[in-house]
Protein backbone atom coordinates (compact mmCIF):
# COMPACT_ATOMS: atom_id res chain seq x y z
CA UNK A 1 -2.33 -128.11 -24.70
CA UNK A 2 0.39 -129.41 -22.48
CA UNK A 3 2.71 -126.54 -21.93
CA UNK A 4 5.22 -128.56 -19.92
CA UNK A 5 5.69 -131.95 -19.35
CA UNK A 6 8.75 -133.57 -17.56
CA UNK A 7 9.36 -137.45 -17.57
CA UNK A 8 11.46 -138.80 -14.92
CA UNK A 9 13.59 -135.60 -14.16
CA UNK A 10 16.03 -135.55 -12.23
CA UNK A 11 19.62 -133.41 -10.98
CA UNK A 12 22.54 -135.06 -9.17
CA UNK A 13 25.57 -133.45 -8.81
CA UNK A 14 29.53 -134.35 -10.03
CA UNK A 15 29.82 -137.78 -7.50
CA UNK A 16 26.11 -139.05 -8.77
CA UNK A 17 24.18 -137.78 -5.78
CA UNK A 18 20.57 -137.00 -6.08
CA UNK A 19 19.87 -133.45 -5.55
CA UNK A 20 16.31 -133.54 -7.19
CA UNK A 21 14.67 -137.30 -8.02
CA UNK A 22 12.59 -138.42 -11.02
CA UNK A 23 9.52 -136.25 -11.29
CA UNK A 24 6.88 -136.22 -13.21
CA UNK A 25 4.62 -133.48 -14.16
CA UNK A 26 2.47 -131.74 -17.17
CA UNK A 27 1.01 -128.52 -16.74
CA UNK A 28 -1.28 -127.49 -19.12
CA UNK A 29 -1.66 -124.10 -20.11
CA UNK A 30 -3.87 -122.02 -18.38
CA UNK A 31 -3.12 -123.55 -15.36
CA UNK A 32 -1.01 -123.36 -12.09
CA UNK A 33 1.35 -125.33 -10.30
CA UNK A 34 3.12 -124.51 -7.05
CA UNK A 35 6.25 -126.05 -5.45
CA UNK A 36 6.38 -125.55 -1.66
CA UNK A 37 8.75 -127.11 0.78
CA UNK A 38 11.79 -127.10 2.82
CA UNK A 39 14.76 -124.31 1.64
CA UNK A 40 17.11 -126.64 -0.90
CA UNK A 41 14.43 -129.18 -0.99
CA UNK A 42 14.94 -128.92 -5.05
CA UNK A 43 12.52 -126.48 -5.97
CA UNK A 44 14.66 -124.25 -7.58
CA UNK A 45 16.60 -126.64 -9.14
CA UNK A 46 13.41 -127.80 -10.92
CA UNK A 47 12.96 -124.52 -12.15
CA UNK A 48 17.09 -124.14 -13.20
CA UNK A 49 16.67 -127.36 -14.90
CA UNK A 50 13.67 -126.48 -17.38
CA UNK A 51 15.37 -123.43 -17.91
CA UNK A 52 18.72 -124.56 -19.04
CA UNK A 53 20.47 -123.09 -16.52
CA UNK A 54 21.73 -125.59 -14.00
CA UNK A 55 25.29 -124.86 -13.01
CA UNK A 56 28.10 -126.96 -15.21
CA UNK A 57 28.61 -129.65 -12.69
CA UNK A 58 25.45 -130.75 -12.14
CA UNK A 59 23.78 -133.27 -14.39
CA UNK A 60 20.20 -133.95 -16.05
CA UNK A 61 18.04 -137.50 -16.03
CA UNK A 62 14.80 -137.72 -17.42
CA UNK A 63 13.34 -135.91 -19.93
CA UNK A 64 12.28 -132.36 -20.24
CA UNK A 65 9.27 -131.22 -23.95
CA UNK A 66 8.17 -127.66 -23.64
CA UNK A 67 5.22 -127.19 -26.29
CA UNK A 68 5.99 -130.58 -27.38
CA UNK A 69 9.73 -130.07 -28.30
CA UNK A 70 12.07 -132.17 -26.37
CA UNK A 71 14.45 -129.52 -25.13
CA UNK A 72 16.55 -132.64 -23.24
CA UNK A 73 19.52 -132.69 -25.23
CA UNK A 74 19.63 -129.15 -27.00
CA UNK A 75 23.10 -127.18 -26.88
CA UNK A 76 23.15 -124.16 -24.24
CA UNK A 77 22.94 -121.91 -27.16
CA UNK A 78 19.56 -123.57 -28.51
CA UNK A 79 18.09 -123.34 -25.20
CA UNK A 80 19.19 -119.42 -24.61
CA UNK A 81 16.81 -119.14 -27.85
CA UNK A 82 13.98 -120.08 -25.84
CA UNK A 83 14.65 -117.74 -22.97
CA UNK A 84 11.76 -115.02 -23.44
CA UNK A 85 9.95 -116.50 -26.06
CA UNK A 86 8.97 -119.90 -25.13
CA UNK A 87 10.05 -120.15 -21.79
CA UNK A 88 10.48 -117.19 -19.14
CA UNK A 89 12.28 -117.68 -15.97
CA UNK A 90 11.73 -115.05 -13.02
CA UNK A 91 14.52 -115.94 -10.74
CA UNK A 92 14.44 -116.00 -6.84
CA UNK A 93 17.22 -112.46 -6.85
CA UNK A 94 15.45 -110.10 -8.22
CA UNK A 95 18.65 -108.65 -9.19
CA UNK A 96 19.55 -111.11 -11.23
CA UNK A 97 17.16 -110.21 -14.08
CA UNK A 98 17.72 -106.87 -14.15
CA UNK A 99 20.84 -104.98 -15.85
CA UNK A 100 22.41 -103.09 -12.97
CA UNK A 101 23.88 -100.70 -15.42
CA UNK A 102 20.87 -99.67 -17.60
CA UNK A 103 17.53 -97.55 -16.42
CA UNK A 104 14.53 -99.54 -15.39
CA UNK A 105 12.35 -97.49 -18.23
CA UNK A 106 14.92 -98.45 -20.81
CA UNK A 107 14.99 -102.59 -20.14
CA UNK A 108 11.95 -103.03 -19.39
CA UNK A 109 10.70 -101.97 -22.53
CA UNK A 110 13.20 -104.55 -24.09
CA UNK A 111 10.25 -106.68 -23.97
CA UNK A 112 8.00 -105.02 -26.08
CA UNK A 113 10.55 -103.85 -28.60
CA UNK A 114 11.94 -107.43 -28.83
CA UNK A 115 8.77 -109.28 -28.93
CA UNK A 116 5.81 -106.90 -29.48
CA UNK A 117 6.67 -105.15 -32.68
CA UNK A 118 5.97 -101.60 -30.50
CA UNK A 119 7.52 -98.74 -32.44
CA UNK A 120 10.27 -97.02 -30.49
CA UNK A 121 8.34 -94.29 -30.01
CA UNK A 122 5.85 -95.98 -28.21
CA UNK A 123 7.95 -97.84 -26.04
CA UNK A 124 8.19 -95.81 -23.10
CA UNK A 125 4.37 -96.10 -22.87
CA UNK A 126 4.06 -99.70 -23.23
CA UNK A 127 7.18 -99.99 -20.54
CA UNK A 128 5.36 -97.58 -18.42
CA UNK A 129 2.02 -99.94 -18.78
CA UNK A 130 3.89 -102.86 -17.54
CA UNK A 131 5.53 -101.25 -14.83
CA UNK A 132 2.10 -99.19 -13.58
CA UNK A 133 0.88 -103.41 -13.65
CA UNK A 134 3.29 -104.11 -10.58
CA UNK A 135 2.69 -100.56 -8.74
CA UNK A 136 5.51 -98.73 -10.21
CA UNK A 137 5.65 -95.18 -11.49
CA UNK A 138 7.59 -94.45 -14.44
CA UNK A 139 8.00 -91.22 -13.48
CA UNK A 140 9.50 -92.24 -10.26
CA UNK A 141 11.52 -95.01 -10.76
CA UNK A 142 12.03 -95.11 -14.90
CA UNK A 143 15.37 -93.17 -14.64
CA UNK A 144 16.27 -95.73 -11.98
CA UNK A 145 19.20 -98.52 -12.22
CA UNK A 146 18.32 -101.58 -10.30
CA UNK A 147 20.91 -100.76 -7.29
CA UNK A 148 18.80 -97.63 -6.26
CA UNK A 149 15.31 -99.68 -5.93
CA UNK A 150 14.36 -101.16 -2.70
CA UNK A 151 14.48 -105.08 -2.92
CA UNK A 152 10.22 -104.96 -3.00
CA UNK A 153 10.82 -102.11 -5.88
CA UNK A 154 13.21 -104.29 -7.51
CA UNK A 155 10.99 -107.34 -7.00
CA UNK A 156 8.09 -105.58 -8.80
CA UNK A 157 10.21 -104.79 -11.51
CA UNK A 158 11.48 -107.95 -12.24
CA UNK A 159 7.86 -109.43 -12.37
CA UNK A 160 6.73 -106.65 -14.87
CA UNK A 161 9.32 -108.26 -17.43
CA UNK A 162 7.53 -111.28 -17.34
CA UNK A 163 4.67 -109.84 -17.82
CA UNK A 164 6.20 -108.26 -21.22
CA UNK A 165 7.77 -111.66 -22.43
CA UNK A 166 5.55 -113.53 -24.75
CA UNK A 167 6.46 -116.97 -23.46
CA UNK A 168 3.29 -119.87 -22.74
CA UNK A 169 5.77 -120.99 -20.14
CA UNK A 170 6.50 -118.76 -17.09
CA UNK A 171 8.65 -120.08 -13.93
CA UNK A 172 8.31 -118.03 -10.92
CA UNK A 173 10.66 -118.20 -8.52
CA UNK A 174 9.48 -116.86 -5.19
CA UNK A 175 7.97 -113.46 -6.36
CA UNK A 176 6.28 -112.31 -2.76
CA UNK A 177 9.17 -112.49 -0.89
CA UNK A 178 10.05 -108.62 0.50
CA UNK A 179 6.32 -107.31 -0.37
CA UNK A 180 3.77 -105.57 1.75
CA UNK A 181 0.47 -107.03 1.92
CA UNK A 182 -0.97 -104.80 -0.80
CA UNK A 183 1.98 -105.38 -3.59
CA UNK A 184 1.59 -109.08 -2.60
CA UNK A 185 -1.64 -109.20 -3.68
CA UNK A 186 -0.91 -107.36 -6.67
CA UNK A 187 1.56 -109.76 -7.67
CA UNK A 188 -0.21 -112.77 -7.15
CA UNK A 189 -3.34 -110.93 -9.66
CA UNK A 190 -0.84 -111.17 -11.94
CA UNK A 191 0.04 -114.18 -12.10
CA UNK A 192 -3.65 -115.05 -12.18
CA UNK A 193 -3.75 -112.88 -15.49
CA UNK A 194 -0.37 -114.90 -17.12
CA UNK A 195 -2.86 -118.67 -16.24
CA UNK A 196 -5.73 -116.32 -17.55
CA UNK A 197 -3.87 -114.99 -20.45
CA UNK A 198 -3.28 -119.08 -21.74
CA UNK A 199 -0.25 -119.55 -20.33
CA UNK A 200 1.33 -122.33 -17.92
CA UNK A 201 2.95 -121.23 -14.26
CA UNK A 202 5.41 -122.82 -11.98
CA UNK A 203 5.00 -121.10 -8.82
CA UNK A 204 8.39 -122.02 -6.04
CA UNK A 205 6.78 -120.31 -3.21
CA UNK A 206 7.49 -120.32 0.63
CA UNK A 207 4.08 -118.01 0.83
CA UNK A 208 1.82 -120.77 1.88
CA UNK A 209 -0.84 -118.17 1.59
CA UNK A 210 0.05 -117.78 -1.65
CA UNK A 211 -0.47 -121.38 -2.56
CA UNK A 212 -3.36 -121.16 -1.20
CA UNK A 213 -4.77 -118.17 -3.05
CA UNK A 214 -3.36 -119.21 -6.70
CA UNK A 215 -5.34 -122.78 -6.58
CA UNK A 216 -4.41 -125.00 -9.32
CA UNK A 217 -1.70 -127.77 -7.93
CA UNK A 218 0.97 -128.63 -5.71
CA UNK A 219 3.66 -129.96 -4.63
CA UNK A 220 5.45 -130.74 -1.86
CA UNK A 221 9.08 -131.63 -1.78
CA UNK A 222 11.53 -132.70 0.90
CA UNK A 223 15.28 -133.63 0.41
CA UNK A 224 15.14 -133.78 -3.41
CA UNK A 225 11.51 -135.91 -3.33
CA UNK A 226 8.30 -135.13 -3.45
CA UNK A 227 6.05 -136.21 -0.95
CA UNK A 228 2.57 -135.45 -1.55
CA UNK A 229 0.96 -133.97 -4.36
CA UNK A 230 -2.62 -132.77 -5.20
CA UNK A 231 -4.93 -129.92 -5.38
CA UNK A 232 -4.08 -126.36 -3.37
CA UNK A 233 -7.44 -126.88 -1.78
CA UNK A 234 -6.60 -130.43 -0.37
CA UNK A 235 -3.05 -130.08 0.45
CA UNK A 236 -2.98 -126.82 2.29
CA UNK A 237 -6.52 -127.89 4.13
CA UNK A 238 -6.22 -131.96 5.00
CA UNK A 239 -2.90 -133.08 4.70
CA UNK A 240 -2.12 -136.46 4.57
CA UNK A 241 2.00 -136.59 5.12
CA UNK A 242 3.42 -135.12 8.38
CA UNK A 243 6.02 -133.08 6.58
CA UNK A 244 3.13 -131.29 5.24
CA UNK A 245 1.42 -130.93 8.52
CA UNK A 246 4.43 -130.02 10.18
CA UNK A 247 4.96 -127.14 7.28
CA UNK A 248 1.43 -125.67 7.72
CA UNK A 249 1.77 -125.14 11.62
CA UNK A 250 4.89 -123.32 11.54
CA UNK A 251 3.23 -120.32 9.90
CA UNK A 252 3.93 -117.17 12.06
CA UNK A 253 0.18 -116.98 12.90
CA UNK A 254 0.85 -120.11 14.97
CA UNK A 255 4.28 -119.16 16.60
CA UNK A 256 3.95 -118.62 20.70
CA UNK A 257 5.10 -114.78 21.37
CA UNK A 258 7.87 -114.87 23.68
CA UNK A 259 9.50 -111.68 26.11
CA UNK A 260 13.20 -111.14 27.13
CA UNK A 261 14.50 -109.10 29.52
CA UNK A 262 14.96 -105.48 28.11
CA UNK A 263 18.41 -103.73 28.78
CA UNK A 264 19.95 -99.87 28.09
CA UNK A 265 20.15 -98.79 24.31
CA UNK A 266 22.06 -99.91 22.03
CA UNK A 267 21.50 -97.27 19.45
CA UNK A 268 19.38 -94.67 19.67
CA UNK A 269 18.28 -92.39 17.18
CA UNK A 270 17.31 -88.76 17.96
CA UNK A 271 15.80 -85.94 15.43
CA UNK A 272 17.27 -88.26 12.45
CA UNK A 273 16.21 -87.02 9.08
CA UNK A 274 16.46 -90.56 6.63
CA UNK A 275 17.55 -89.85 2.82
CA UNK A 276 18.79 -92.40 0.47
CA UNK A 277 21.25 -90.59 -0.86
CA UNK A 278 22.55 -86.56 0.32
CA UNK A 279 20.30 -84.73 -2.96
CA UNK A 280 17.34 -86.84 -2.29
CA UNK A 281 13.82 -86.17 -1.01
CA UNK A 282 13.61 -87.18 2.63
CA UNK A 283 12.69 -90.61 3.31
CA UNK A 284 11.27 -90.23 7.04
CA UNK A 285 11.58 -86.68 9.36
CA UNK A 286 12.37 -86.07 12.59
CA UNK A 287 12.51 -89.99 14.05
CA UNK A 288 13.72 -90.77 17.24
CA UNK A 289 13.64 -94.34 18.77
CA UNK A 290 15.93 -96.62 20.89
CA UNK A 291 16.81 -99.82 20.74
CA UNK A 292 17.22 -101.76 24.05
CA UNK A 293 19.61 -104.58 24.34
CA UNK A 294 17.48 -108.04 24.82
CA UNK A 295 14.36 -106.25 22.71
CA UNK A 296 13.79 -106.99 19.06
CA UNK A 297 11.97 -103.86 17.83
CA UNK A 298 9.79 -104.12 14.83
CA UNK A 299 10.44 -101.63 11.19
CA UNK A 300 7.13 -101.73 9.38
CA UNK A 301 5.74 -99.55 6.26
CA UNK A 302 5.30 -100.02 2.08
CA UNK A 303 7.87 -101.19 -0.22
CA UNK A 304 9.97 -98.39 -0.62
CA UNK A 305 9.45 -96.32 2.12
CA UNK A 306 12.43 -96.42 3.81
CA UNK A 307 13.14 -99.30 6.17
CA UNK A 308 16.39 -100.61 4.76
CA UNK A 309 17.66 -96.98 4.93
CA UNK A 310 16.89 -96.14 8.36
CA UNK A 311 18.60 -99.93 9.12
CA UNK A 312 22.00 -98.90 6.87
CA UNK A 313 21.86 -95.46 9.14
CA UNK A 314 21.59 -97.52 12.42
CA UNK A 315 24.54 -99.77 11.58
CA UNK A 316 26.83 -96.46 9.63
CA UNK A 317 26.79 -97.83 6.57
CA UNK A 318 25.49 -94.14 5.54
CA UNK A 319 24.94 -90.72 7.72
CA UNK A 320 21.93 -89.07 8.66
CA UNK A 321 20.58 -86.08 6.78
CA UNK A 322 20.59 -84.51 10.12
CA UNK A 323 20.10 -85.27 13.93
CA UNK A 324 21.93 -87.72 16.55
CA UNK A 325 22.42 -91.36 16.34
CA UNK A 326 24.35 -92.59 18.91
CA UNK A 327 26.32 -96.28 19.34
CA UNK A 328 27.70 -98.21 22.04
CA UNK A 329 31.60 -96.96 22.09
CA UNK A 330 33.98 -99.35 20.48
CA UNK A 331 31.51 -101.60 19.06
CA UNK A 332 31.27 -100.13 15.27
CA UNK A 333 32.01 -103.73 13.66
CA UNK A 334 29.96 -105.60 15.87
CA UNK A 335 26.67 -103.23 14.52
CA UNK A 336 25.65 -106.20 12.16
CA UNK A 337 23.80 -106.30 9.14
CA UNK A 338 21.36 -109.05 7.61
CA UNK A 339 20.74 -107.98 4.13
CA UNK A 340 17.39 -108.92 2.30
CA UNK A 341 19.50 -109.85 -0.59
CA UNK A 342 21.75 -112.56 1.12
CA UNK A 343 24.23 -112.15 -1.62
CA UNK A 344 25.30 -108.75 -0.89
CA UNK A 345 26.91 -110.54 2.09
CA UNK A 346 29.23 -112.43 0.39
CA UNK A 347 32.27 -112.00 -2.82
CA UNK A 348 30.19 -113.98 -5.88
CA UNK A 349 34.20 -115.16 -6.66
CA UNK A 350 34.92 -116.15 -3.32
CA UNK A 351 34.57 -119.43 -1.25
CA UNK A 352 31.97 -118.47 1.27
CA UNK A 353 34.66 -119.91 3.95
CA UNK A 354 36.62 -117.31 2.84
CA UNK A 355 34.22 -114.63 3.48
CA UNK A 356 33.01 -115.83 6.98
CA UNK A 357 36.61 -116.18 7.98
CA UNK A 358 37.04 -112.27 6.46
CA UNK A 359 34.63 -111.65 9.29
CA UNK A 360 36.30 -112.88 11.83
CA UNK A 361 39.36 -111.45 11.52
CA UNK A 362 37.56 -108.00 11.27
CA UNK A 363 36.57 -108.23 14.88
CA UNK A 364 39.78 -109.49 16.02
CA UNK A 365 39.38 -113.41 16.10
CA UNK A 366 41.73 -116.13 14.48
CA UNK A 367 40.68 -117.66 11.16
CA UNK A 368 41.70 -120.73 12.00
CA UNK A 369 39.26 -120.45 15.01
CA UNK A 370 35.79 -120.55 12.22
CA UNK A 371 35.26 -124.50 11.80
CA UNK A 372 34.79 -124.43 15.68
CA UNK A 373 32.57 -121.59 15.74
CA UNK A 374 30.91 -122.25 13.13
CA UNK A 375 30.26 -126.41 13.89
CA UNK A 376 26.99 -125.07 16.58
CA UNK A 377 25.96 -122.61 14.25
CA UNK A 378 25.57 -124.95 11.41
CA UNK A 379 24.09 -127.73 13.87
CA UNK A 380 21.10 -125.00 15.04
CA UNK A 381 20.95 -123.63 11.42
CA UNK A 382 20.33 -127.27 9.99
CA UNK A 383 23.52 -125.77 7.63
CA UNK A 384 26.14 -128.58 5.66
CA UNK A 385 29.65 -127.71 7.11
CA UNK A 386 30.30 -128.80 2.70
CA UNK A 387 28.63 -125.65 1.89
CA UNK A 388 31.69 -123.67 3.27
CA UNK A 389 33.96 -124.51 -0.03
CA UNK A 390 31.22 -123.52 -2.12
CA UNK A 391 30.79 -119.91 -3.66
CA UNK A 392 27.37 -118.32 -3.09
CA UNK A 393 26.00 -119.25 -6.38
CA UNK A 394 26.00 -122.78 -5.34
CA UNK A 395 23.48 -122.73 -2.69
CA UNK A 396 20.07 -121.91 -2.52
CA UNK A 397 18.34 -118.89 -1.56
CA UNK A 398 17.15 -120.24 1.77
CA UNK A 399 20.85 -121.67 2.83
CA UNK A 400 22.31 -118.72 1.38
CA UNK A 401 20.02 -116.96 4.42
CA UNK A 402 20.88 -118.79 7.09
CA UNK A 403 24.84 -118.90 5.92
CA UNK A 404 24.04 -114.80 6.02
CA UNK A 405 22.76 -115.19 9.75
CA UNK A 406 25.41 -117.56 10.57
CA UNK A 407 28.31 -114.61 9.34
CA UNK A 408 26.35 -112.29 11.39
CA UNK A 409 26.38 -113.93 14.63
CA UNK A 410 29.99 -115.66 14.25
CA UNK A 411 31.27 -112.06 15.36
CA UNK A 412 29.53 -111.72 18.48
CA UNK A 413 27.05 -108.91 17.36
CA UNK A 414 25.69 -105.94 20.13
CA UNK A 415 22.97 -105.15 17.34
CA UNK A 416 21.54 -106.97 14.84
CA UNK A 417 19.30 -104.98 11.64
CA UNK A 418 17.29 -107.81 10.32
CA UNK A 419 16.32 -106.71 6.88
CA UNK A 420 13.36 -109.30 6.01
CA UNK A 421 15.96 -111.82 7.30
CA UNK A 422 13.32 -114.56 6.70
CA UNK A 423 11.99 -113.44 3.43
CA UNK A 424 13.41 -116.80 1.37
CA UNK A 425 12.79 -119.33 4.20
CA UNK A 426 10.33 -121.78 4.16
CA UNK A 427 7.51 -121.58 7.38
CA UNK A 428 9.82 -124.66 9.09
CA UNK A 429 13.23 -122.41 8.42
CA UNK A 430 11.69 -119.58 8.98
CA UNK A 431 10.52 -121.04 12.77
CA UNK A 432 13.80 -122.16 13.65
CA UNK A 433 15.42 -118.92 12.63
CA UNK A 434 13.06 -117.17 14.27
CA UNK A 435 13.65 -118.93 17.43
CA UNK A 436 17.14 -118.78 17.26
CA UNK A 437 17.28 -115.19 16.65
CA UNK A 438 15.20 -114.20 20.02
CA UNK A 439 17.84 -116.34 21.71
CA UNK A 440 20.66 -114.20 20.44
CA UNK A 441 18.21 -111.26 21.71
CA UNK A 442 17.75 -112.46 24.73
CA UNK A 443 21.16 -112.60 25.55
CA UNK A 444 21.66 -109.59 25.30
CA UNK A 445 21.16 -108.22 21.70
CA UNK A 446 19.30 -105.78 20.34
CA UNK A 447 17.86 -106.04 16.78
CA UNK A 448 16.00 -103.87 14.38
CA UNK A 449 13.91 -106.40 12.67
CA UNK A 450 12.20 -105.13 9.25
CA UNK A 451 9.85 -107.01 7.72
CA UNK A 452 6.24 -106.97 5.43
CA UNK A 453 4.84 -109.45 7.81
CA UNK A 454 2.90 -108.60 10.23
CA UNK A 455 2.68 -111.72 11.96
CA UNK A 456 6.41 -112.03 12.30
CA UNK A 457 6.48 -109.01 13.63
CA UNK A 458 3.23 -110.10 16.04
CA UNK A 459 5.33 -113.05 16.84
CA UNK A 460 8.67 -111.71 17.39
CA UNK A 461 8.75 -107.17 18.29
CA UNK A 462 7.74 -105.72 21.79
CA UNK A 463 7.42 -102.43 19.90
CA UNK A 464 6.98 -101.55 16.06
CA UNK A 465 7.87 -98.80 14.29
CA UNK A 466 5.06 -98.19 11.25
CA UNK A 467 6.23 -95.76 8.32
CA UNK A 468 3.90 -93.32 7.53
CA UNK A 469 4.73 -90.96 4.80
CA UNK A 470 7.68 -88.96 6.22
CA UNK A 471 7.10 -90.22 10.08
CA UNK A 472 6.86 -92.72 11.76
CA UNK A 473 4.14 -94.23 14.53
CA UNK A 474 5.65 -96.23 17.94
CA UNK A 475 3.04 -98.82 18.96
CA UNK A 476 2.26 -101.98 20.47
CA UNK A 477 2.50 -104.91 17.43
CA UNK A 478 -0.07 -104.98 14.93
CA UNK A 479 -2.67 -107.83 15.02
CA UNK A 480 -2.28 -110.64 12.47
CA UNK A 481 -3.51 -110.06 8.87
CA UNK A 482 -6.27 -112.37 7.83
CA UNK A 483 -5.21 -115.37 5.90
């Protein structure tokens, strides 16, 4: 049976402009379909749209039948009762389907108590099941609320409700994004069990290896319109349209390494003992590193394991446990932070002008000075100088990431920690920021780049810094993984 089928949908915002054109598509159940393409190319807007959850001002063409019931013209309230049941939507923050004031343990088992008829006193089993599916302990992170979890933790958790929900319709909005290799694979098995399991998956994924791996269909957009369409096999092997071309070679694997002159420290950690928080376990022991102005250095290790921290203790957003960092004097606001989760960057009530003009002013600079400083940033960052009146709701993921980079480097950073600052970038983005960030290195920053991808970090570290357990290996960058 046809789980989804859409007839001539389509979004355009309040003044009638396209945002998304008429698309077709049926996906049957027990079958795949991934959306790949350029960051605001409409992918998630696809996914908003079956969902019923489109922002107010934006408007619906077409037609939308999910298990052959027209859903087009239902009230909000008739679609919310389709949210879980008939349709499941696992949005692109993972975040943003969690409840940041309850335990992990406790909502996650919402699923089986709402929809599986599982006694209460055999729900903290069946929520531990479906968290031990994603490669979370129950023990460990059960008495968790969302805020404490790493954004890979978080991620994981967010896919194990979807794994709970009983709907034949499951939307996935980029689930890799800010997972090691291993929990990346583990998440993309179980996806393979939902198509297994009978039911229908929309994949929006900037994980071309991904794609790859899940099979089934895809397609391609650009600008609102999709350009080529077919089997994973075909499209992600022989191409036919250039964007598509021009997509696959800008995977890291293909990028050119490039070296900068190296400078003195900019921080430098010495003896530092990492915990999350003062009464945790320790995180990493004894570290000691530096990082050199015009070097990008390279944080590697699981989900979890303490990368973010050791980034929040470099820029004194939290103290070590114990031992020496030390800063360039005078400099404390210009110790910059790109946050995995490009929303913690920015007020969710405020005009994102607002909040890059904030910045400003905390290193000194006029307000009034940010439409000229931010006109070259936009131009290099392919970035809408419109999308300054908007609030960060109102952009996508992947300009919501390069806004984040923009409000970094509009204050003239010394240091730069890069926490997966590419995670929700398509390969083409991704590229370009890339590039544009070992410029900013090169003249004269240094950055702490963490990231799960070890050909980024191939592509872009002169030395790496692999979590191990409580330490922590210096090397030369690790070869590329297989893809």
């Amino acid at each position: 049976m046809m789980r989804l089928v859409t007839d001539g949908l389509s979004v355009s915002d309040a003044n009638g402009r396209l945002l998304l054109a008429p698309l077709d598509v049926a996906v049957a159940a027990g079958s795949t379909v991934s959306l790949i393409g350029e960051s605001g190319a409409g992918k998630s807007l696809f996914c908003a749209a079956i969902a019923g959850l489109l922002p107010p001002e934006l408007r619906i063409g077409g037609r939308i039948v999910i298990d052959g019931q027209d859903v087009t013209g239902l009230s909000p309230r008739e679609r919310r009762a389709l949210w879980s049941r008939t349709v499941f939507l696992l949005p692109q923050e993972p975040w943003t389907a969690l409840a940041p004031a309850r335990r992990l343990l406790t909502q996650i088992a919402d699923m089986p108590r709402v929809h599986g008829g599982v006694a209460r006193s055999a729900l903290a089993t069946a929520a531990g099941r479906l968290l031990s599916r994603v490669g979370l302990s129950a023990e460990r992170a059960g008495d968790q609320r969302p805020r404490m979890l790493s954004g890979g933790m978080a991620q994981r958790a967010a896919v194990a409700t979807a794994l709970g929900a009983p709907a034949g319709l499951v939307l996935v909005d980029e689930p890799t994004k800010g997972l090691d290799a291993p929990l990346r694979d583990r998440v993309r098995d179980n996806i393979r069990l939902l198509r297994d399991e009978g039911r229908a998956v929309v994949v929006v994924t900037h994980d071309l290896a991904m794609a790859r791996d899940l099979g089934g269909q895809v397609l391609v957009l650009r600008d609102g319109v999709v350009v080529e369409r077919g089997t994973a096999e075909r499209i992600l092997t022989c191409p036919t349209h250039a964007f598509t071309r021009a997509l696959l070679d800008a995977e890291p694997e293909r990028w050119r390494r490039t070296t900068a002159p190296i400078g003195d420290p900019a921080i430098t950690f010495d003896a530092v003992e990492v915990r999350s928080n003062p009464s945790g376990p320790a995180l990493v022991r004894s570290l000691s590193f530096a990082v050199p102005k015009g070097a990008i250095v390279g944080l590697c290790g699981p989900s979890g394991s303490g990368k973010t921290t050791i980034g929040n203790v470099a820029i004194g957003l939290i103290p070590p446990a114990s031992g020496t960092v030390s800063r360039l004097a005078g400099e404390s606001r210009r110790y910059q932070k790109l946050y995995q989760d490009p929303g913690a960057a920015f007020a969710a009530w405020r005009s994102i002008r607002a909040t890059l003009a904030d910045a400003l002013t905390a290193v000194g600079l006029p307000r009034g000075s940010l439409d000229d400083r931010f006109a070259p940033l936009a131009k290099r960052l392919r970035l809408s100088a419109a999308l300054l009146d908007r609030r960060p709701g109102s952009v996508s993921g992947g300009e919501l990431q390069r806004l984040a980079l923009a409000r970094a480097l509009l204050v003239r950073p010394v240091f730069l920690f890069a926490d997966e600052p590419t995670s929700r970038l398509d390969p083409l983005t991704q590229r370009e920021v890339a590039l544009m960030l070992t410029e900013v290195v090169a003249d004269g920053v240094a950055c702490l780049l963490a990231s799960h991808d070890p050909a980024l970090i191939t592509a872009l570290a002169s030395t790496v810094l692999t979590l191990d357990g409580n330490a922590a290996v210096v090397s030369a960058p690790p070869a590329p993984e297989p893809r």
